[in-house]
Protein backbone atom coordinates (compact mmCIF):
# COMPACT_ATOMS: atom_id res chain seq x y z
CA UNK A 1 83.08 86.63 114.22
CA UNK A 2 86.62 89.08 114.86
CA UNK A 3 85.89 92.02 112.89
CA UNK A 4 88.76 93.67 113.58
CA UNK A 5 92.65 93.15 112.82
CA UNK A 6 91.63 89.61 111.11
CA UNK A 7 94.62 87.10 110.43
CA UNK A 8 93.55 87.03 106.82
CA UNK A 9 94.57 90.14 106.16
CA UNK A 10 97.46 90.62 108.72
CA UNK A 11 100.05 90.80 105.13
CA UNK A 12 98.57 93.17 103.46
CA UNK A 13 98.49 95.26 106.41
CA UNK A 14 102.05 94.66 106.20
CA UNK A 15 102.75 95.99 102.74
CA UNK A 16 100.50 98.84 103.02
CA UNK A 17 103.10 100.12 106.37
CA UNK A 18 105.91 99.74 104.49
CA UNK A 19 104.29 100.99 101.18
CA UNK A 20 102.25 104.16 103.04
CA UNK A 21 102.30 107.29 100.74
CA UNK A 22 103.93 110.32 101.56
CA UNK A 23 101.12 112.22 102.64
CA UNK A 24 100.15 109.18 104.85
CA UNK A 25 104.02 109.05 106.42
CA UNK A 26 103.97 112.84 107.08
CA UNK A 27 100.45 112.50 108.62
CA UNK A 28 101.67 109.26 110.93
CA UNK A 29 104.77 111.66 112.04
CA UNK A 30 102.15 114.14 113.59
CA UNK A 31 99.71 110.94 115.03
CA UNK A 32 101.97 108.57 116.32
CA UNK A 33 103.17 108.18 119.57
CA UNK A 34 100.38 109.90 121.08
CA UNK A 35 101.14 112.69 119.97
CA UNK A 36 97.85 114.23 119.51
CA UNK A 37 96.30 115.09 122.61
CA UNK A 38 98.41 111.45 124.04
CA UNK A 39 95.36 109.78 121.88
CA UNK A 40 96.34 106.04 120.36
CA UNK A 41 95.80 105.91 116.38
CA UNK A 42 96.80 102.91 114.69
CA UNK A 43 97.83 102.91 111.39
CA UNK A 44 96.77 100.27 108.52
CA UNK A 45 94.12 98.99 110.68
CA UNK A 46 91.60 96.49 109.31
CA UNK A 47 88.04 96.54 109.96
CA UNK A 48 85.56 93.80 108.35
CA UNK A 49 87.34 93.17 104.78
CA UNK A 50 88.78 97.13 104.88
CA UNK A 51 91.63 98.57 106.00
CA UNK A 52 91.53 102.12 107.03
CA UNK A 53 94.76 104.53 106.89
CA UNK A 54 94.49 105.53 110.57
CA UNK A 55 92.30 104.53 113.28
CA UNK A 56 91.44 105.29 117.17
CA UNK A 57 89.85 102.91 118.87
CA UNK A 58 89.19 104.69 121.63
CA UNK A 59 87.33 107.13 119.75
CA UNK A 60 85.95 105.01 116.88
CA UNK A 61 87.71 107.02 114.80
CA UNK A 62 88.79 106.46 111.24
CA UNK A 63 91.32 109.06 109.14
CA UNK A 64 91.36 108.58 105.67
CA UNK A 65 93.30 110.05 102.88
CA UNK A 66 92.75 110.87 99.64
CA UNK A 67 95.04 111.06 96.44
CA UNK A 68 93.92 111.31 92.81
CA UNK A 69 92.69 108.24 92.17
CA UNK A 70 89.94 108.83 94.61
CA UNK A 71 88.08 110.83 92.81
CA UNK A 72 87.02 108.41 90.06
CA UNK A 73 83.47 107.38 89.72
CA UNK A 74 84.11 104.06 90.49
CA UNK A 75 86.23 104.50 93.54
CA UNK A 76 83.62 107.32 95.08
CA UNK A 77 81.04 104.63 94.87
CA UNK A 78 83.45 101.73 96.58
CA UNK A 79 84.53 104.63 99.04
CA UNK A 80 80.76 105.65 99.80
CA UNK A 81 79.89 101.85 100.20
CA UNK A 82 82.81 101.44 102.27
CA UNK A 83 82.10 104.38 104.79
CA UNK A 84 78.45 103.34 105.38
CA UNK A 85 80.00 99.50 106.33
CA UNK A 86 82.15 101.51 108.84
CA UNK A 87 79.49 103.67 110.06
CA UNK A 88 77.10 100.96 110.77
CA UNK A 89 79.59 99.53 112.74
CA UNK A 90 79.70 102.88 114.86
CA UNK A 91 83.19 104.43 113.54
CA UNK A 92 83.29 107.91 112.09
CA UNK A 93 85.08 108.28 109.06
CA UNK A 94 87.38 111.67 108.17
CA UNK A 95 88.70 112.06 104.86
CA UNK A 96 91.38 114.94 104.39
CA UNK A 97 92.98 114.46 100.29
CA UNK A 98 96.36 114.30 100.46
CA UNK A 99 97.78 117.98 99.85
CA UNK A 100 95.73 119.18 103.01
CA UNK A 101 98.47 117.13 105.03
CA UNK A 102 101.06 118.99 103.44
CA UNK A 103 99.58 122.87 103.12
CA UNK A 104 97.57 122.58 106.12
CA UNK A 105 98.61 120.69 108.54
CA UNK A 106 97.84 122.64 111.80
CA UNK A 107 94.39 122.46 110.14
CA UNK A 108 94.42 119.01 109.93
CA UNK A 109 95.30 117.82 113.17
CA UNK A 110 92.69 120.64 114.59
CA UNK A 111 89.82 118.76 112.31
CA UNK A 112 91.00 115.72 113.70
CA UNK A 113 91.11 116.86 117.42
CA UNK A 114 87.77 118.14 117.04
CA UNK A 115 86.04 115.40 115.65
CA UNK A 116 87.93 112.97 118.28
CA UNK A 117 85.74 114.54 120.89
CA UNK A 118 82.42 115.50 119.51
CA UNK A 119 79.33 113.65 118.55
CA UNK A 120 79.41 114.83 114.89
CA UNK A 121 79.74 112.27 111.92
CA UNK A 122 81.74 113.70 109.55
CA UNK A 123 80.84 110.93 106.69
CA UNK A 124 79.79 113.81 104.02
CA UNK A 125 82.16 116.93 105.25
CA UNK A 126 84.29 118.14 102.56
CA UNK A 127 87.10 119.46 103.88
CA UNK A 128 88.87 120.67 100.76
């Protein structure tokens, strides 16, 4: 069974690239291209039935971001439930919310870089 980049859900990978948030299109401006370290992220990548913002392959690496409507009950659950799927699959799971992209984003890309090349899962790290 393909778990990754499935047909099914080839258009809504679609509309979520054309439809990315600002934080996400600011973000993609400092990732794509190789520009970080000359690593490959894709963006809008599916895995299983989810679709993360960013991903590295290479590094089994997904970058998430965060607005407000993250932070209801409901969607912590889905989000929790959601990062266990991808970690039992072996991919590590950053979350940065939204303004970090914005205020911090030497920051960012350094929290990035250094979980792209250690052994640490940063499923519960909070880094706002």
């Amino acid at each position: 069974m393909k778990l990754y980049n499935k047909k099914n859900s080839q258009e809504n990978r679609r509309k979520l690239r054309k439809k990315m948030t600002p934080a996400e299109i600011a973000l993609w401006t400092m990732l794509q291209k190789k520009q970080l370290d000359g690593v490959r992220f894709l963006r809008q990548y599916s895995i299983g039935a989810y679709i993360v913002d960013f991903y590295s392959p290479k590094y089994h690496l997904a970058v998430e971001l965060d607005g407000e409507y993250h932070f209801d009950e409901q969607r912590i659950q889905y989000d929790k439930k959601r990062t266990a799927f991808l970690n039992e699959k072996g991919i590590r799971v950053l979350r940065f919310e939204n303004f970090e992209v914005f205020d911090y984003p030497q920051r960012t890309l350094d929290e990035i870089r250094r979980f792209l090349y250690s052994n640490e899962n940063p499923e519960n790290l909070l880094l706002y």
